[in-house]
C-alpha atoms as a PDB file:
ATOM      1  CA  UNK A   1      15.377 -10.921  14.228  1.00  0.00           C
ATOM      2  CA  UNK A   2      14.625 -11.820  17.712  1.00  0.00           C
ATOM      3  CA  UNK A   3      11.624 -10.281  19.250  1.00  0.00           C
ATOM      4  CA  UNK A   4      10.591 -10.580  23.225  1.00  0.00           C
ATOM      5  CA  UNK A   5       6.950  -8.072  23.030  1.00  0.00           C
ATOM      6  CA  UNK A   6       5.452  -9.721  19.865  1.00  0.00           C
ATOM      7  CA  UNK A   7       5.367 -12.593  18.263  1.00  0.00           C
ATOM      8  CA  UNK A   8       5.992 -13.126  14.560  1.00  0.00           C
ATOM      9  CA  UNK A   9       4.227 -15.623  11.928  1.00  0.00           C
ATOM     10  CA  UNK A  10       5.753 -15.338   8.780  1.00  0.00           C
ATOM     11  CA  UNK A  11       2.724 -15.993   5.951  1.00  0.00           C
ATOM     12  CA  UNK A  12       5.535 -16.985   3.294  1.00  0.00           C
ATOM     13  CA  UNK A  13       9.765 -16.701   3.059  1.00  0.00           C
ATOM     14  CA  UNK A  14       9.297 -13.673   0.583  1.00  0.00           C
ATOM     15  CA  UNK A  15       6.731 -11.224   2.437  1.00  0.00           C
ATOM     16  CA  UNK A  16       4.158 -10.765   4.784  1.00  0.00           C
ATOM     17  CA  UNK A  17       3.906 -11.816   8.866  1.00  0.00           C
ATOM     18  CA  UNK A  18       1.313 -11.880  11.362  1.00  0.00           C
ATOM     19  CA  UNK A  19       1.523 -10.257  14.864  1.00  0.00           C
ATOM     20  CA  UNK A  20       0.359 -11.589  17.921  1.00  0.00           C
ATOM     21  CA  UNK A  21       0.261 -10.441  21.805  1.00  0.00           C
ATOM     22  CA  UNK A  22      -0.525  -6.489  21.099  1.00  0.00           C
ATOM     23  CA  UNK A  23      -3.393  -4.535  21.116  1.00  0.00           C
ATOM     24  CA  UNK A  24      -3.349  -1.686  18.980  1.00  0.00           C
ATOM     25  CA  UNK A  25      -6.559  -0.210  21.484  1.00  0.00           C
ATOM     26  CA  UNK A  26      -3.570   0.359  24.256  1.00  0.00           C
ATOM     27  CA  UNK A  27      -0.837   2.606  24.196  1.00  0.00           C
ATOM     28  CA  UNK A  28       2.100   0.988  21.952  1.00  0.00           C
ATOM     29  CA  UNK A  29       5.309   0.839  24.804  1.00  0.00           C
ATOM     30  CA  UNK A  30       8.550   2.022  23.116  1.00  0.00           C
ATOM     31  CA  UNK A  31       9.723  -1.181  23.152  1.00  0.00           C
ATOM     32  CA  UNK A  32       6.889  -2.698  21.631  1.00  0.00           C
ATOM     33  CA  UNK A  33       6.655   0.132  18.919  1.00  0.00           C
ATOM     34  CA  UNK A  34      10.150  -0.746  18.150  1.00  0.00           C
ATOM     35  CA  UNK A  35       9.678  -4.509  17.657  1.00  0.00           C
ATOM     36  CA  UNK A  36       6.208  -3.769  15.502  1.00  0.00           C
ATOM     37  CA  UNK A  37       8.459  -0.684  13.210  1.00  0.00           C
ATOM     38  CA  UNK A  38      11.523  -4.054  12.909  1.00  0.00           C
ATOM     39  CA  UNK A  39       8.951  -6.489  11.554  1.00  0.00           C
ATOM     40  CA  UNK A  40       7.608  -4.364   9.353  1.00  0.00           C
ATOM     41  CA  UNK A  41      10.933  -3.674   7.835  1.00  0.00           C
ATOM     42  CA  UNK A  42      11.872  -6.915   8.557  1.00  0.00           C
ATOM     43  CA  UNK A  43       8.429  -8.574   6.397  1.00  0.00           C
ATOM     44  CA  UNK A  44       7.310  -5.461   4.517  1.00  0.00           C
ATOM     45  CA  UNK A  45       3.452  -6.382   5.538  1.00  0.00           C
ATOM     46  CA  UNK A  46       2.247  -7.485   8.601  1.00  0.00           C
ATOM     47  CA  UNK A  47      -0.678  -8.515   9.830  1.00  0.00           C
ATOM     48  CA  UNK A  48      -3.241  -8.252  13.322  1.00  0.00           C
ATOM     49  CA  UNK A  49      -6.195  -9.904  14.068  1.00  0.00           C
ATOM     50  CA  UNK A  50      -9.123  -9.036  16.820  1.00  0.00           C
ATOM     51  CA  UNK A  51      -8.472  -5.204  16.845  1.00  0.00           C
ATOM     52  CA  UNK A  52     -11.739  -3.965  17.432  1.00  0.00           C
ATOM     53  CA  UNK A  53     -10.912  -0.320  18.268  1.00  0.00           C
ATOM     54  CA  UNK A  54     -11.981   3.239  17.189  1.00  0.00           C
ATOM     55  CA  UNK A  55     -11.253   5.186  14.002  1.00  0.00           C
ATOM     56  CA  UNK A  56      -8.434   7.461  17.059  1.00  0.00           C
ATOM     57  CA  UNK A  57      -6.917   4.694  18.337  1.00  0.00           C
ATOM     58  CA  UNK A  58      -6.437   3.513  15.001  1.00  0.00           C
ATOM     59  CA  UNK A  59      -5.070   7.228  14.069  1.00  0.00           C
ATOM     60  CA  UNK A  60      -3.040   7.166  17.152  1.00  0.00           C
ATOM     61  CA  UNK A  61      -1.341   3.669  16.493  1.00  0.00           C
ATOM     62  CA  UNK A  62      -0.716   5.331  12.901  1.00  0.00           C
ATOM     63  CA  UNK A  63       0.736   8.759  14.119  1.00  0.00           C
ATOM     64  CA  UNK A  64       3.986   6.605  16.115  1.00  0.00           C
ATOM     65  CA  UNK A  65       5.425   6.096  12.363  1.00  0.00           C
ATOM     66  CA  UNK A  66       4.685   9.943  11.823  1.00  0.00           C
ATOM     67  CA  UNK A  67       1.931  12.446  10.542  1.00  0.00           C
ATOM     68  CA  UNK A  68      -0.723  11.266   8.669  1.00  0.00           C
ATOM     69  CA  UNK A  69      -1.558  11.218   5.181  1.00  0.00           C
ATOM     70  CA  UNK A  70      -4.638  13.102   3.903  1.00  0.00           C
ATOM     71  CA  UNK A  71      -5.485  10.988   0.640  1.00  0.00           C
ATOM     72  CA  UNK A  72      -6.407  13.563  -2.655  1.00  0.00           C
ATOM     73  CA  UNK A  73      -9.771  12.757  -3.525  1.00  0.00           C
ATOM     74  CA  UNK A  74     -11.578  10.213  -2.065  1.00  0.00           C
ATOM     75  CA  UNK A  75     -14.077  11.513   1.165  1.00  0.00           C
ATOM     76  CA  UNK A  76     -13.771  10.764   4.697  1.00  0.00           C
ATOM     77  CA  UNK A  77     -15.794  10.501   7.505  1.00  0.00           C
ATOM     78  CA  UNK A  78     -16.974  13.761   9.071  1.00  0.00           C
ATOM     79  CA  UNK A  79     -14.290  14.933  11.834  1.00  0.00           C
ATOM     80  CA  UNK A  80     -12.075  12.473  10.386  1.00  0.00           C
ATOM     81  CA  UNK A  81     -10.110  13.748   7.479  1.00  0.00           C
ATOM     82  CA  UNK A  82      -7.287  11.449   8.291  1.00  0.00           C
ATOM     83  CA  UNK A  83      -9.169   8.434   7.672  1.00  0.00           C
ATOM     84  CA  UNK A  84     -10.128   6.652   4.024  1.00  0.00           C
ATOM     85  CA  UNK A  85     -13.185   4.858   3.758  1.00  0.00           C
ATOM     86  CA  UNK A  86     -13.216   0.871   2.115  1.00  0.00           C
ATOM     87  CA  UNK A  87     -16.181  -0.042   0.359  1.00  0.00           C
ATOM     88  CA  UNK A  88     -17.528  -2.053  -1.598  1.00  0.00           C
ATOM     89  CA  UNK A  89     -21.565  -3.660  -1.946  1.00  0.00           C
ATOM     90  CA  UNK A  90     -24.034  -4.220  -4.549  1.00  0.00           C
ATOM     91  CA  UNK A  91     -24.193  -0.823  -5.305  1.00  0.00           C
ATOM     92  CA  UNK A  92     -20.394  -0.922  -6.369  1.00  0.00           C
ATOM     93  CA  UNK A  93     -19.233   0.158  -9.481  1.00  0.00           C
ATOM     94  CA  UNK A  94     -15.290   0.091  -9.029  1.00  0.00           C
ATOM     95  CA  UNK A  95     -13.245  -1.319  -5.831  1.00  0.00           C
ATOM     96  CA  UNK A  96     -10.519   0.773  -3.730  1.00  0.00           C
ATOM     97  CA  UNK A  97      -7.328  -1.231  -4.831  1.00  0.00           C
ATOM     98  CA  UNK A  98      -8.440  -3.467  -7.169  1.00  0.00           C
ATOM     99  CA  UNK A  99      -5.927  -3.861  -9.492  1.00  0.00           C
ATOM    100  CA  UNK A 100      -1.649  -4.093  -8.225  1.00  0.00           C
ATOM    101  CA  UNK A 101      -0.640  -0.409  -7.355  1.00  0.00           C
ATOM    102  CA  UNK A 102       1.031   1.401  -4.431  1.00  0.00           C
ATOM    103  CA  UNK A 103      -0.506   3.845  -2.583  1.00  0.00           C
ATOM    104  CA  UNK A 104      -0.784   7.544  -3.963  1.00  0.00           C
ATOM    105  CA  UNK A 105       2.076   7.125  -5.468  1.00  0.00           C
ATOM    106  CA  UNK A 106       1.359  10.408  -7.606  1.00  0.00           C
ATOM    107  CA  UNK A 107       2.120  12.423  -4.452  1.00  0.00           C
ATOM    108  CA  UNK A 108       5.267  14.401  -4.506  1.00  0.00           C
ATOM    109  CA  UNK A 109       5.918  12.238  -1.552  1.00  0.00           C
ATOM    110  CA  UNK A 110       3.760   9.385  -1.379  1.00  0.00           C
ATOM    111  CA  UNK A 111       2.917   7.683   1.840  1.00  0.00           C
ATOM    112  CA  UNK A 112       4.786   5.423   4.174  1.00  0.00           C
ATOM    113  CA  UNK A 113       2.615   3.224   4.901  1.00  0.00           C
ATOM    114  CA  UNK A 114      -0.914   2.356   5.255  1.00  0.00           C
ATOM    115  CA  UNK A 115      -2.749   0.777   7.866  1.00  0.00           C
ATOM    116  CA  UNK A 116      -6.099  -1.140   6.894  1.00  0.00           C
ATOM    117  CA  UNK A 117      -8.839  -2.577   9.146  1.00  0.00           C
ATOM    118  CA  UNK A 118     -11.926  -4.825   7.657  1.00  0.00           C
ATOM    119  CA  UNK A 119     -15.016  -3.980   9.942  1.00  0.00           C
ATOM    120  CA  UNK A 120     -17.269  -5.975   7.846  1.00  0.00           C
ATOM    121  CA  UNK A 121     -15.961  -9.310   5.081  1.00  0.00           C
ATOM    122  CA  UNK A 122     -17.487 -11.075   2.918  1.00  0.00           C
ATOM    123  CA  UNK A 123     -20.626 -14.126   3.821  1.00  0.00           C
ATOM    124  CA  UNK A 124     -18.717 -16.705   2.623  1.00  0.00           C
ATOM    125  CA  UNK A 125     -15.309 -15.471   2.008  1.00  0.00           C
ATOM    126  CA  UNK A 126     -13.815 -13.972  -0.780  1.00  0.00           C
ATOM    127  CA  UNK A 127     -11.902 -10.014  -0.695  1.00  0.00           C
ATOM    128  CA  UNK A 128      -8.609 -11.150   0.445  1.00  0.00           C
ATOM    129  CA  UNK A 129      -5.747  -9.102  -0.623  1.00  0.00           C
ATOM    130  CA  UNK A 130      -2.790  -9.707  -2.530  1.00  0.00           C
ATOM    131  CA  UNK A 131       0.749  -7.949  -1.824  1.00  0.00           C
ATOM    132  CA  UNK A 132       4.140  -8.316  -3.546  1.00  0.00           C
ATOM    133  CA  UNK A 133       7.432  -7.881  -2.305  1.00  0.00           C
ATOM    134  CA  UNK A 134       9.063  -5.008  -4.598  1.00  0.00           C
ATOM    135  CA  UNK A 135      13.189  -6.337  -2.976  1.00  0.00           C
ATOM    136  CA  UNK A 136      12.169  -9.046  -4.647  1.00  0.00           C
ATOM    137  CA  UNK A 137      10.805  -8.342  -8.255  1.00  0.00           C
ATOM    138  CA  UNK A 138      14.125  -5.817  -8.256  1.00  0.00           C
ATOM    139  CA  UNK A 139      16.506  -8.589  -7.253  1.00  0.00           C
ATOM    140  CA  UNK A 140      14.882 -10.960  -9.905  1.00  0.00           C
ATOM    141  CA  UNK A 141      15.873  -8.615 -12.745  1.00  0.00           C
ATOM    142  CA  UNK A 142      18.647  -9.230 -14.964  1.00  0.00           C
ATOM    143  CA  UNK A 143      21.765  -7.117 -14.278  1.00  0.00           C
ATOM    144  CA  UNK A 144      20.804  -6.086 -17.934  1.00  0.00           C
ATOM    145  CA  UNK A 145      17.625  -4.824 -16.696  1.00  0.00           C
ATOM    146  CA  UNK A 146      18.876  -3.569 -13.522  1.00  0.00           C
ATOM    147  CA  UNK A 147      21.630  -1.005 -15.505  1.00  0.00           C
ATOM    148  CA  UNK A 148      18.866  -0.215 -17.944  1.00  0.00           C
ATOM    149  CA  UNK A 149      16.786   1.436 -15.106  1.00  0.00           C
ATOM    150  CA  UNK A 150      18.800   2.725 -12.453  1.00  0.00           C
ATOM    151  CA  UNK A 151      19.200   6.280 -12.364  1.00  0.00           C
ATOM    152  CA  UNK A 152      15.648   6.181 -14.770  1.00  0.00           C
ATOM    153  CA  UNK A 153      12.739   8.437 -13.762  1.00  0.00           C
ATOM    154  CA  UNK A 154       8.588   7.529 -14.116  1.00  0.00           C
ATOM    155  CA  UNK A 155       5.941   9.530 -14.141  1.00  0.00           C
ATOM    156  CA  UNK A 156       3.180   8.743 -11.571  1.00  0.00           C
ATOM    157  CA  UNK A 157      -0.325  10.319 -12.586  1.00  0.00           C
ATOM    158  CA  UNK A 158      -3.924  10.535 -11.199  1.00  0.00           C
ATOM    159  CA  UNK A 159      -6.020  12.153 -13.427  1.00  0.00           C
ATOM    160  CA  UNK A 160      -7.133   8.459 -15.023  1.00  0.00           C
ATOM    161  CA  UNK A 161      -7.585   7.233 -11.664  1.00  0.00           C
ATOM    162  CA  UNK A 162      -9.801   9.821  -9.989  1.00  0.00           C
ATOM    163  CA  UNK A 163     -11.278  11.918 -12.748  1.00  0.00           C
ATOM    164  CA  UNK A 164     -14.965  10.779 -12.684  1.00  0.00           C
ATOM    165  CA  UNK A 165     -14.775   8.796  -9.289  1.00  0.00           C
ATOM    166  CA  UNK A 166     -14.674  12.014  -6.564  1.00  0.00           C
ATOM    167  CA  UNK A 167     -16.256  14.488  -7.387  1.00  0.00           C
ATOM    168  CA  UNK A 168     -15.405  17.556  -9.080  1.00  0.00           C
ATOM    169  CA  UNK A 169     -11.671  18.506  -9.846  1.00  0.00           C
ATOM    170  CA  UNK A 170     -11.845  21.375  -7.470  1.00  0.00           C
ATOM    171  CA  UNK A 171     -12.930  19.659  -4.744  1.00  0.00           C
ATOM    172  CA  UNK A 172      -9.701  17.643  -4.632  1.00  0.00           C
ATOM    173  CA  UNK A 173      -7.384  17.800  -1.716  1.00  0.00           C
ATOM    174  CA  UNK A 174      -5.066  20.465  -3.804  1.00  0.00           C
ATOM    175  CA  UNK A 175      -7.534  21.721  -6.309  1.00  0.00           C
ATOM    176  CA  UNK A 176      -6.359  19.154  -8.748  1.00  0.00           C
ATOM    177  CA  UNK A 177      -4.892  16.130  -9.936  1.00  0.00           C
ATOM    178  CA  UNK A 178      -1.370  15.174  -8.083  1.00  0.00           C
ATOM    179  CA  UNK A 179       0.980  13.864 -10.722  1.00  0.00           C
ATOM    180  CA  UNK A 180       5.475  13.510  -9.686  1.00  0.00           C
ATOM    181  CA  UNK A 181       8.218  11.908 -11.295  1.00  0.00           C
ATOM    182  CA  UNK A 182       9.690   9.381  -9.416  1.00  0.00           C
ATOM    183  CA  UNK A 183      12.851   6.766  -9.948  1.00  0.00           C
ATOM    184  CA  UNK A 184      11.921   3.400 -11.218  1.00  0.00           C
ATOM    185  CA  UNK A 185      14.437   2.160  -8.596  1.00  0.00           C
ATOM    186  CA  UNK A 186      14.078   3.408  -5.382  1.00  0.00           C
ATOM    187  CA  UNK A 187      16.394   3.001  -2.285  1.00  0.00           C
ATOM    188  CA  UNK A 188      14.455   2.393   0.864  1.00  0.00           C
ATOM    189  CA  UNK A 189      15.092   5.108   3.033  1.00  0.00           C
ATOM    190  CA  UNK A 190      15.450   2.727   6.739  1.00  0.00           C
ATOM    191  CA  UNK A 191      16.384  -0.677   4.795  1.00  0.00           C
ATOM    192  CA  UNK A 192      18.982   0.950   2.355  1.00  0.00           C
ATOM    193  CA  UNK A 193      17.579  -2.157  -0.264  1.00  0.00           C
ATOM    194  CA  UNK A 194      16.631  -1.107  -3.518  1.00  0.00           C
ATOM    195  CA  UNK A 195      13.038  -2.260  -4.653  1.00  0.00           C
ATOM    196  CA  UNK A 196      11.075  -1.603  -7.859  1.00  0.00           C
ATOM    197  CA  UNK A 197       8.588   1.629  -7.818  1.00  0.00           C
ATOM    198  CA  UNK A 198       6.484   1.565 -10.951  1.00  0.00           C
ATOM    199  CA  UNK A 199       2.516   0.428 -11.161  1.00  0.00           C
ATOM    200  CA  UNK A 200       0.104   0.104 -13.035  1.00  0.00           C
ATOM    201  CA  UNK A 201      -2.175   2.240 -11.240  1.00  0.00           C
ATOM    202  CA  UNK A 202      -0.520   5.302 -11.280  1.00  0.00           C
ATOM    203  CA  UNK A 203       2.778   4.523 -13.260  1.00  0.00           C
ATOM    204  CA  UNK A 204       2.008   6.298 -17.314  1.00  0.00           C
ATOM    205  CA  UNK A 205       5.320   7.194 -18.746  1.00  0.00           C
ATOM    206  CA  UNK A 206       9.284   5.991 -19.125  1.00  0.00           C
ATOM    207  CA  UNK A 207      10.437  10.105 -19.078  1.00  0.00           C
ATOM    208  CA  UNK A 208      13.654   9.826 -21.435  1.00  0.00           C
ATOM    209  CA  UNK A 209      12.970   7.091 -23.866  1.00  0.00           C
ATOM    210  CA  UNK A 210      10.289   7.266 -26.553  1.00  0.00           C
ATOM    211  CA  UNK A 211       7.003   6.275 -25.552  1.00  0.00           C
ATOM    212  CA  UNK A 212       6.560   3.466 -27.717  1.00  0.00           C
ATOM    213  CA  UNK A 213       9.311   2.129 -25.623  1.00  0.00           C
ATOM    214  CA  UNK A 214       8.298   2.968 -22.556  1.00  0.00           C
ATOM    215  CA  UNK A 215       4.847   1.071 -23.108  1.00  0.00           C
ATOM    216  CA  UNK A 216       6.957  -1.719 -23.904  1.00  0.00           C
ATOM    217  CA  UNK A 217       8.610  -1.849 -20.818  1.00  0.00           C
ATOM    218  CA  UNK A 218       6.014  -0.554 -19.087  1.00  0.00           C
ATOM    219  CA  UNK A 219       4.432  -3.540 -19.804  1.00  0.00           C
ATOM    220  CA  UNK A 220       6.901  -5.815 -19.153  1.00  0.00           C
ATOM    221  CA  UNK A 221       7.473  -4.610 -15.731  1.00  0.00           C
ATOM    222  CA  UNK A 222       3.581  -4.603 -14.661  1.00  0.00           C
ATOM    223  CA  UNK A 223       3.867  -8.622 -15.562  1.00  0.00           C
ATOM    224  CA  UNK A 224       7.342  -8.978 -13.725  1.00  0.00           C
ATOM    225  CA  UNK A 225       5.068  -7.903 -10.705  1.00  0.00           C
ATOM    226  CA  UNK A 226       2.498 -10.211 -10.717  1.00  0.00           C
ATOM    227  CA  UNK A 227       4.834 -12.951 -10.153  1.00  0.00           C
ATOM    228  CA  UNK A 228       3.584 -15.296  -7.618  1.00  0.00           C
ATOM    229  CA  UNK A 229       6.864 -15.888  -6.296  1.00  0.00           C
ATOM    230  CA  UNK A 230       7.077 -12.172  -4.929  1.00  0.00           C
ATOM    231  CA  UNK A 231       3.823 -12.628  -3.200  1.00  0.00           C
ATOM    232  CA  UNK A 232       1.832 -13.584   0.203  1.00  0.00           C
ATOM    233  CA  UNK A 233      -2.054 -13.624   0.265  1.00  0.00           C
ATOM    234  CA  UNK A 234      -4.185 -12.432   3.468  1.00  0.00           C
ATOM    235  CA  UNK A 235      -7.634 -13.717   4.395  1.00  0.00           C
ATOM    236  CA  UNK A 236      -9.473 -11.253   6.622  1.00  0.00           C
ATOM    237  CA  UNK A 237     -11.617 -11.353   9.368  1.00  0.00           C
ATOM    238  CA  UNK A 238     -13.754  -9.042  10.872  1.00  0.00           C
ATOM    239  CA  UNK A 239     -11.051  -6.582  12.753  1.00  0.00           C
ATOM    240  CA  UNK A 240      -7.911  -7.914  10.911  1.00  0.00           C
ATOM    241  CA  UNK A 241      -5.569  -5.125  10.289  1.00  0.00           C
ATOM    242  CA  UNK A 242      -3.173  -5.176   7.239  1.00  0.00           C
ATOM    243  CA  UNK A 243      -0.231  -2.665   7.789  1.00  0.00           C
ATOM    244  CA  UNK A 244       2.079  -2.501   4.923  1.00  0.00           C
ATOM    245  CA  UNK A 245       4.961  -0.419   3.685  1.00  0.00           C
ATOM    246  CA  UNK A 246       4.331   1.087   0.620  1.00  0.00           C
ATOM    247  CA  UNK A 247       7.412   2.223  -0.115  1.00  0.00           C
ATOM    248  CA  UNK A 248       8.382  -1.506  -0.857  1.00  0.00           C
ATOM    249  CA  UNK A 249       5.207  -3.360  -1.678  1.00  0.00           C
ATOM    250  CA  UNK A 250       2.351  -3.217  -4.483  1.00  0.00           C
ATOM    251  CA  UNK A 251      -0.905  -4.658  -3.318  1.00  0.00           C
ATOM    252  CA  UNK A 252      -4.303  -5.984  -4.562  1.00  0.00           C
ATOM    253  CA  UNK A 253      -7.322  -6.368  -3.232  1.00  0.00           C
ATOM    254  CA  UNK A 254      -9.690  -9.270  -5.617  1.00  0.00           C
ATOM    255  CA  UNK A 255     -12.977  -7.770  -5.690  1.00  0.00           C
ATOM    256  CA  UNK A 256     -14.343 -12.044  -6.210  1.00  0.00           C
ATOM    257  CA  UNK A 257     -17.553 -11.336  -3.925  1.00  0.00           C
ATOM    258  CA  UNK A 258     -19.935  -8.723  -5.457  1.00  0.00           C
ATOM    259  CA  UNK A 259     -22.385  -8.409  -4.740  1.00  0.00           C
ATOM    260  CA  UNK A 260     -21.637  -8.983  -0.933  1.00  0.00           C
ATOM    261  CA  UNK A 261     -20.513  -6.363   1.302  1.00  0.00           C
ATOM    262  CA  UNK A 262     -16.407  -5.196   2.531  1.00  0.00           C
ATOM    263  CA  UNK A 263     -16.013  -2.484   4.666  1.00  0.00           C
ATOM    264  CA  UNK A 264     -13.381  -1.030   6.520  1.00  0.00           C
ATOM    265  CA  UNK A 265     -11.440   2.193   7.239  1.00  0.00           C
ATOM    266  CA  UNK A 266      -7.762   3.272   6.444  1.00  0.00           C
ATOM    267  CA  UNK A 267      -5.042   4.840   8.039  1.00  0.00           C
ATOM    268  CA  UNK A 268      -2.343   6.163   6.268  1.00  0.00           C
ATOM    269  CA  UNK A 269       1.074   7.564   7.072  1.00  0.00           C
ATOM    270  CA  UNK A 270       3.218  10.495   5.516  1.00  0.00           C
ATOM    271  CA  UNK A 271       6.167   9.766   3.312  1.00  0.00           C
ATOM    272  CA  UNK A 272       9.424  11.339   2.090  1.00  0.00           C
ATOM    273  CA  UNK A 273      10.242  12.470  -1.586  1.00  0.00           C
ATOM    274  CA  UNK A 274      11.754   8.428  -3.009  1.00  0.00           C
ATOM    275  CA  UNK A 275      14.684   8.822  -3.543  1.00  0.00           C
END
């Protein structure tokens, strides 16, 4: 693609890009929302550096890709309910995203996307963040595999995730633990490309085959993800933003610096039912 408001660094041929020549603190032209929206299709996550803006201009860059997400469990800053707090310091027991997933993708229609920014890093270095390009660790399948799970639903679950972690079960978002079936292939909604939709954080159950089988393949799928082939790697900086689409990428962030202190805040965007 050619682009005349941004520029665009591609971090590897498979995924990821960094943007230059914006500042998310200003209004986002139409022009320049449109070239931002065609890289992100175009590199599935991209990539900002020296935002330093406030938790509303961070909502309102969010809100041009739509309405935003309110996550299930997890708390937010007071007058902020849009917003989900990342962190992590000596104190830490568990790390957000630690571990390949996609975002909420228990929700009957899990986000869009989700928009990161990293107040605080690591002394030192260390809490980068992995993501893998789901076109890709579809297309890699064998046309074997590919038959085998087209048309196949999975169920996405959250008990095992936030039981324990939030609070009580009643003081979830909706009273309880969001759980949907979604297919193990979905079709991206703008793109029209089919990309893989199972993880390991939220993915449980193969509905339609026994479940011995579906661990199996389960299992082989979670591996087929981690291949470093599908996959770019981002170093942060204080006020780096990471902006990825989650209805084509699985991310990770490597929790390699306890017991030093991450901190940042999320944004994240409503989805549609996959499809």
């Amino acid at each position: 693609m050619s682009y005349q408001r941004i520029s665009v660094e591609p971090l590897s041929p498979v995924i990821g890009a960094e943007i230059g020549g914006v500042s998310l603190g200003d209004p986002v032209d139409d022009d320049t929302f449109q070239e931002i929206h065609d890289a992100l299709m175009e590199h599935v996550v991209i990539f900002f550096r020296d935002q330093d803006i406030t938790l509303d201009q961070q909502k309102d860059f969010g809100r041009r890709f739509g309405e935003l997400h309110i996550h299930p469990a997890a708390p937010k800053p007071e007058g902020h309910p849009e917003i989900l707090v990342i962190h992590a310091d000596e104190k830490s027991k568990h790390v957000a995203g630690h571990g390949w997933h996609s975002d909420v993708s228990c929700d009957e229609e899990p986000p869009m996307g989700s928009i990161l920014r990293l107040t605080e890093v690591p002394e030192g270095g260390g809490g980068d963040t992995m993501f893998a390009n789901m076109y890709a660790a579809y297309d890699a399948l064998s046309d074997r595999m590919k038959t085998y799970l087209d048309g196949m639903e999975a169920l996405h679950s959250s008990e095992h995730v936030y039981n324990g972690r939030y609070g009580l079960k009643q003081d979830l978002r909706d009273n309880g633990y969001p759980e949907a079936a979604h297919p193990v292939v979905r079709t991206h909604p703008v793109t029209k490309r089919k990309s893989l939709y199972v993880n390991s954080g939220f993915t449980t159950r193969l509905l339609g085959v026994p479940k011995p089988e579906s661990d199996a393949m389960l299992n082989l799928l979670f591996e087929h993800v981690k291949t470093p082939e599908f996959h770019c790697r981002f170093r942060w900086r204080e006020n780096s933003i990471a902006f990825w689409d989650n209805r084509c990428a699985q991310h990770h962030a490597l929790w390699d610096y306890y017991p030093k202190r991450r901190h940042g805040y999320r944004v994240t965007v409503k989805g549609d039912k996959p499809m």
